[in-house]
PDB file of N, CA and C in Angstrom:
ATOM      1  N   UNK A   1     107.939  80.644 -90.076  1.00  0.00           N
ATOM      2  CA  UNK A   1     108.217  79.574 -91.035  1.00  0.00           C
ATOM      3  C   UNK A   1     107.029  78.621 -91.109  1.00  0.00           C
ATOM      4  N   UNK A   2     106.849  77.883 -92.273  1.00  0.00           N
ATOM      5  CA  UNK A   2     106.078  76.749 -92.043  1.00  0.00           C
ATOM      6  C   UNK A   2     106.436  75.526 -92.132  1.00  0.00           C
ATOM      7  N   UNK A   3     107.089  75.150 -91.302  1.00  0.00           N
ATOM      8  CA  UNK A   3     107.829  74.106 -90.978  1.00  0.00           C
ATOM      9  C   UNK A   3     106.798  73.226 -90.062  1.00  0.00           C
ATOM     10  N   UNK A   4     106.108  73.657 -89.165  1.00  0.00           N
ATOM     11  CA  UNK A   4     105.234  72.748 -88.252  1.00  0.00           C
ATOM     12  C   UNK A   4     104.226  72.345 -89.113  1.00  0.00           C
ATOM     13  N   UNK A   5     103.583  72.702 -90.045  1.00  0.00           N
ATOM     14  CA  UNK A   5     102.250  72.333 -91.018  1.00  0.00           C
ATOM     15  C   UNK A   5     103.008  70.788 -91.603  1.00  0.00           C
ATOM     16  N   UNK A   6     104.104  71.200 -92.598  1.00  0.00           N
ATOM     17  CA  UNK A   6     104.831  70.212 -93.334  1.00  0.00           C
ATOM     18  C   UNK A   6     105.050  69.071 -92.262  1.00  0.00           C
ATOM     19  N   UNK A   7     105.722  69.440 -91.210  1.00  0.00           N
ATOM     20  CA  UNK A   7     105.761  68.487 -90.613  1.00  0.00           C
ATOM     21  C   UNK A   7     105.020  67.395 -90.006  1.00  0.00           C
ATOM     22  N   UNK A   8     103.832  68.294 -89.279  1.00  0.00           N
ATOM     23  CA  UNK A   8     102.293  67.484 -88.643  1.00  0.00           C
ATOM     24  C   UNK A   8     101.959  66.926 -89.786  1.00  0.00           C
ATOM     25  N   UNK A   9     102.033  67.028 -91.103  1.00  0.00           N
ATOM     26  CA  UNK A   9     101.339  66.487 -92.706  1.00  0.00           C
ATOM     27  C   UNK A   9     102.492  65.351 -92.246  1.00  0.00           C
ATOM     28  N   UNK A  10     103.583  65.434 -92.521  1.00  0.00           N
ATOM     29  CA  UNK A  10     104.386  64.107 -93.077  1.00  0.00           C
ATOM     30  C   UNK A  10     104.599  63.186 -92.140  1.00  0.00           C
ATOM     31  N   UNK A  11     104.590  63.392 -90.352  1.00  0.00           N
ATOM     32  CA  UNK A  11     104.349  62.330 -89.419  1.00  0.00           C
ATOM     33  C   UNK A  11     103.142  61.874 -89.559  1.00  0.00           C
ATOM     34  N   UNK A  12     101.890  62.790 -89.726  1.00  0.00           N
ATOM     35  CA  UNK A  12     100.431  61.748 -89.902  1.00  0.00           C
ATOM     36  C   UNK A  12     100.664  60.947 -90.890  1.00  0.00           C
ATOM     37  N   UNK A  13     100.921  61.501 -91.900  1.00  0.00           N
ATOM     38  CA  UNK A  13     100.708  60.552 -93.253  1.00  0.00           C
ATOM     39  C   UNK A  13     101.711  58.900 -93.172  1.00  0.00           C
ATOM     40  N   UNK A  14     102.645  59.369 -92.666  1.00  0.00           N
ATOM     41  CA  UNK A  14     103.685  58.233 -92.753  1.00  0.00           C
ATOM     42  C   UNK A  14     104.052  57.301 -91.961  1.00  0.00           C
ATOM     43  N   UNK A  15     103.365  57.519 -90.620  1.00  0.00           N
ATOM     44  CA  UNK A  15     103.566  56.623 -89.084  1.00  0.00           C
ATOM     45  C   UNK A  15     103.149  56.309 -88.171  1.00  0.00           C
ATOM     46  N   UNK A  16     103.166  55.225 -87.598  1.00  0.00           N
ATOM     47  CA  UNK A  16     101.951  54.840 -86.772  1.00  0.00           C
ATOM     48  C   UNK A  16     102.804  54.884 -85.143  1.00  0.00           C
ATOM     49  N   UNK A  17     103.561  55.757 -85.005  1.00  0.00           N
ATOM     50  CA  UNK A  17     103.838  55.961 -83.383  1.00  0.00           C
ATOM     51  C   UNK A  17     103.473  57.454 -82.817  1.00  0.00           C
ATOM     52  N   UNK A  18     103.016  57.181 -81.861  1.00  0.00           N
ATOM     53  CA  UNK A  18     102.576  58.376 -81.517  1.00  0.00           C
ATOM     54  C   UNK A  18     103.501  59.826 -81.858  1.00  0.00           C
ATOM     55  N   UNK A  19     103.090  60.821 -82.209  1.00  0.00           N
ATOM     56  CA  UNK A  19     103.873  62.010 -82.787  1.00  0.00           C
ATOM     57  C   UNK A  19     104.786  63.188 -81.573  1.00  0.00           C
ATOM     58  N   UNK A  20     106.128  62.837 -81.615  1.00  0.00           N
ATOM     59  CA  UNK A  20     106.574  63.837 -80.420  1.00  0.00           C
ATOM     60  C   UNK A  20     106.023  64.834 -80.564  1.00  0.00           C
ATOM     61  N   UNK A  21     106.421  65.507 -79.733  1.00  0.00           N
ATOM     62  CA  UNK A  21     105.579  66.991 -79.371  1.00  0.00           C
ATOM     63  C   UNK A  21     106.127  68.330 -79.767  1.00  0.00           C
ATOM     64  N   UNK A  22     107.827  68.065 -79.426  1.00  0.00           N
ATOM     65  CA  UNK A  22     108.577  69.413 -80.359  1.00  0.00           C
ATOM     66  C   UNK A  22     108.807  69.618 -81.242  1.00  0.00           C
ATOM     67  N   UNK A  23     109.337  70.398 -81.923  1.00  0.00           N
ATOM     68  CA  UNK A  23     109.464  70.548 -83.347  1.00  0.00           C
ATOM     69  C   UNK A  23     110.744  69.557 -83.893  1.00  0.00           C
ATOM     70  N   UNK A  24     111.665  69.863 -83.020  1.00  0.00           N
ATOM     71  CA  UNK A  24     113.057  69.255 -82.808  1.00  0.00           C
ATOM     72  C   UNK A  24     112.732  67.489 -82.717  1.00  0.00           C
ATOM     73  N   UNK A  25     112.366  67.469 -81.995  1.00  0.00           N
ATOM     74  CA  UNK A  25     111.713  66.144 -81.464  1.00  0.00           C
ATOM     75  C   UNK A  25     110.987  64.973 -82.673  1.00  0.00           C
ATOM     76  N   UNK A  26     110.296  66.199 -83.914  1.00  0.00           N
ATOM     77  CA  UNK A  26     109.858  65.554 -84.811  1.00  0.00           C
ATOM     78  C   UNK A  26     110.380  65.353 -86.036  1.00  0.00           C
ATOM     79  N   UNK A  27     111.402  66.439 -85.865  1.00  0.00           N
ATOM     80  CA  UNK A  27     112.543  66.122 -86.914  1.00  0.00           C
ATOM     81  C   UNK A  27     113.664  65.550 -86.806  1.00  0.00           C
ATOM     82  N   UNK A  28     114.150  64.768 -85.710  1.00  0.00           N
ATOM     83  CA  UNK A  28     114.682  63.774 -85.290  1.00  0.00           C
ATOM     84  C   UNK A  28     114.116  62.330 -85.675  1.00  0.00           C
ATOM     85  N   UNK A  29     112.649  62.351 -85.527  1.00  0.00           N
ATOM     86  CA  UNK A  29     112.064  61.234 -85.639  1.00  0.00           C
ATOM     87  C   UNK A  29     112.241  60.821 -87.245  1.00  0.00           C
ATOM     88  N   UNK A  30     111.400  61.792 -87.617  1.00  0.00           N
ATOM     89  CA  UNK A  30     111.269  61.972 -89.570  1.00  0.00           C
ATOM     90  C   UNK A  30     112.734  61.616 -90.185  1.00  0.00           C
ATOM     91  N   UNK A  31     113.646  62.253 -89.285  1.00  0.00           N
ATOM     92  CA  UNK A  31     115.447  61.824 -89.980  1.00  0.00           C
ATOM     93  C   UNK A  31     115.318  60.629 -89.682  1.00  0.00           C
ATOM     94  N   UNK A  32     115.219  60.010 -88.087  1.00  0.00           N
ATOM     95  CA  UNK A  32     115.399  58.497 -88.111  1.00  0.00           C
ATOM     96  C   UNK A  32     114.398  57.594 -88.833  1.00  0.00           C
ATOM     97  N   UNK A  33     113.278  58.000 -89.362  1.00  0.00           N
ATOM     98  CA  UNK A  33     112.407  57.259 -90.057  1.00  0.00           C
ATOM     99  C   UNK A  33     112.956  57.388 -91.356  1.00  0.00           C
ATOM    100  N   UNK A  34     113.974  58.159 -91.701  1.00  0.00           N
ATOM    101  CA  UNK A  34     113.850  58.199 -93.205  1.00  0.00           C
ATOM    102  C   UNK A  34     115.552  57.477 -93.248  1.00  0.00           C
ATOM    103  N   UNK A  35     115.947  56.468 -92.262  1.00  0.00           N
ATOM    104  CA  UNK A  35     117.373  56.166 -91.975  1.00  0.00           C
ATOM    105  C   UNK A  35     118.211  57.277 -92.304  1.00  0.00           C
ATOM    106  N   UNK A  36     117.761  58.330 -91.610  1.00  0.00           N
ATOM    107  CA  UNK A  36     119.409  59.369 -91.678  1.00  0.00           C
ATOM    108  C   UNK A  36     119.249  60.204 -92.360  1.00  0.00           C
ATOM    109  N   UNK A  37     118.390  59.803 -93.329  1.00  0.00           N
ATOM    110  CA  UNK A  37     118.584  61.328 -94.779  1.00  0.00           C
ATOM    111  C   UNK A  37     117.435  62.826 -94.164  1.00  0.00           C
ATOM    112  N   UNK A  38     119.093  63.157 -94.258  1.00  0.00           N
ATOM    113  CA  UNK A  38     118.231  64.925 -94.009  1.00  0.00           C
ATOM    114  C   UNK A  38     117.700  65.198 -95.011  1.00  0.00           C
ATOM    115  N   UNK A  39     118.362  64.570 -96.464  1.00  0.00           N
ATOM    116  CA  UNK A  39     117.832  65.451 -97.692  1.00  0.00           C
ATOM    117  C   UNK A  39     116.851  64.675 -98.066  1.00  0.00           C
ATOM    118  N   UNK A  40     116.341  63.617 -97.462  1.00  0.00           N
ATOM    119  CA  UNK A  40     114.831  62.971 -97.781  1.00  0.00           C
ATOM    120  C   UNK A  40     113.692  64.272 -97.287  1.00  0.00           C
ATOM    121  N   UNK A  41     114.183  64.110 -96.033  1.00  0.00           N
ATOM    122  CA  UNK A  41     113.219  64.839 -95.243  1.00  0.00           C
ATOM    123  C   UNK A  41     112.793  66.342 -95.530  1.00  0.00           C
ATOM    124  N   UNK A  42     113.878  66.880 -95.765  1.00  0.00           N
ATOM    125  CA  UNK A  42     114.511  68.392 -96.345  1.00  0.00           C
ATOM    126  C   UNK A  42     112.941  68.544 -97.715  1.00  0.00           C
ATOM    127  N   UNK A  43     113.095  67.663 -98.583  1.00  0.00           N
ATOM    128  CA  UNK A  43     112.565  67.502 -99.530  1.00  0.00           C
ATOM    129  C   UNK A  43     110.905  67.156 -99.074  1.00  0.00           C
ATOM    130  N   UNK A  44     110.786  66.191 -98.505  1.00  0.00           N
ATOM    131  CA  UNK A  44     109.246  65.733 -97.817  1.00  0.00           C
ATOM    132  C   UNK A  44     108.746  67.288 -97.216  1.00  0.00           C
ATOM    133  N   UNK A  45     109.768  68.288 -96.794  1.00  0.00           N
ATOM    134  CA  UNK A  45     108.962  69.430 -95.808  1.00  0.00           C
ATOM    135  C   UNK A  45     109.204  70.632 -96.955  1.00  0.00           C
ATOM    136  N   UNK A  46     109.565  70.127 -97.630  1.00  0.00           N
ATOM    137  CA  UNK A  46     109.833  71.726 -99.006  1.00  0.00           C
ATOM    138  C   UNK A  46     110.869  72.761 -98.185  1.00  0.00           C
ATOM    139  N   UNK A  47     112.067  72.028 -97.592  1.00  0.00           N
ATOM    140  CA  UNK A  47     112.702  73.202 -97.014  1.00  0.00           C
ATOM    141  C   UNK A  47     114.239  72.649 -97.544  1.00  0.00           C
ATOM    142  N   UNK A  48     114.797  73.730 -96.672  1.00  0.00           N
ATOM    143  CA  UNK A  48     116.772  73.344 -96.839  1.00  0.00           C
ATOM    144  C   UNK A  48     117.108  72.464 -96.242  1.00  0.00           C
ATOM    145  N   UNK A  49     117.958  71.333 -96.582  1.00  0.00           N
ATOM    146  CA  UNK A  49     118.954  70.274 -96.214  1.00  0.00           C
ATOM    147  C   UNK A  49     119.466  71.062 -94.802  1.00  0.00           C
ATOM    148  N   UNK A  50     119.874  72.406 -94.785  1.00  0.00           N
ATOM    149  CA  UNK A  50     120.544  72.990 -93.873  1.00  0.00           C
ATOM    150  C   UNK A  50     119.464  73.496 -92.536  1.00  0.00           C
ATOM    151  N   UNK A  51     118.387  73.784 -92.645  1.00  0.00           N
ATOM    152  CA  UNK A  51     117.050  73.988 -91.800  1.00  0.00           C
ATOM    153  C   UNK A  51     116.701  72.514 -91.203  1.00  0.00           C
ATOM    154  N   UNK A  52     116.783  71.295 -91.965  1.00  0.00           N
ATOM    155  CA  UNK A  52     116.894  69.908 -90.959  1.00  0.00           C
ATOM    156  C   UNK A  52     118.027  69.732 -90.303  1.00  0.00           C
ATOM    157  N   UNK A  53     119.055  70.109 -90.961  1.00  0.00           N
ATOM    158  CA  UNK A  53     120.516  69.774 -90.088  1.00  0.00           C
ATOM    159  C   UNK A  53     120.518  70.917 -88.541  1.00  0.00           C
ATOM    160  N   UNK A  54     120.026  71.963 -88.815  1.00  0.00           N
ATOM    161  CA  UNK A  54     119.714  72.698 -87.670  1.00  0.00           C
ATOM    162  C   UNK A  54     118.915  72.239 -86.667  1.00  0.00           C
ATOM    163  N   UNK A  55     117.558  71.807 -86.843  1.00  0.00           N
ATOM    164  CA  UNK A  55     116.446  71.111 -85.828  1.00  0.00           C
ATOM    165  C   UNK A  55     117.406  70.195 -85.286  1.00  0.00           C
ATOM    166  N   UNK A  56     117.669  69.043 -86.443  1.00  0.00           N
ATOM    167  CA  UNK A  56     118.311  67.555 -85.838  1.00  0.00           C
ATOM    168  C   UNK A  56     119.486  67.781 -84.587  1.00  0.00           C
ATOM    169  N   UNK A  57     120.460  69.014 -84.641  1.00  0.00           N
ATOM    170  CA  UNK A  57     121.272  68.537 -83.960  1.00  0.00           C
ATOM    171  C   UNK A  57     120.988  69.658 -82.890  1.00  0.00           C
ATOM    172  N   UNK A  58     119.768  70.804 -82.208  1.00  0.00           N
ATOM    173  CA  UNK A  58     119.258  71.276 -81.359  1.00  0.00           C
ATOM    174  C   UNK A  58     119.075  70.027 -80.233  1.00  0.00           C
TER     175      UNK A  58
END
């Protein structure tokens, strides 16, 4: 998948705390940065609402 590219792109671009390290870890962050919305994020990584709801609750 390319889920880690999208992701390393949308934590650099958008935040100034240091970047967790797992994948899980960063899509937790990206949900809580985006207050909650999977389907913000879903959308920011070009993937499924259902592929964030998976990471987030790993």
């Amino acid at each position: 998948m390319a889920i880690d590219p999208a992701l390393n792109r949308a934590l650099e671009a958008a935040f100034t705390r240091p970047m967790p390290k797992s994948a899980p870890a960063q899509m937790r962050y990206l949900v809580r940065q985006h207050k909650g919305s999977t389907k913000a994020v879903a959308q920011l990584l070009g993937v499924s609402q259902r592929t964030v709801e998976r990471y987030v609750r790993d």
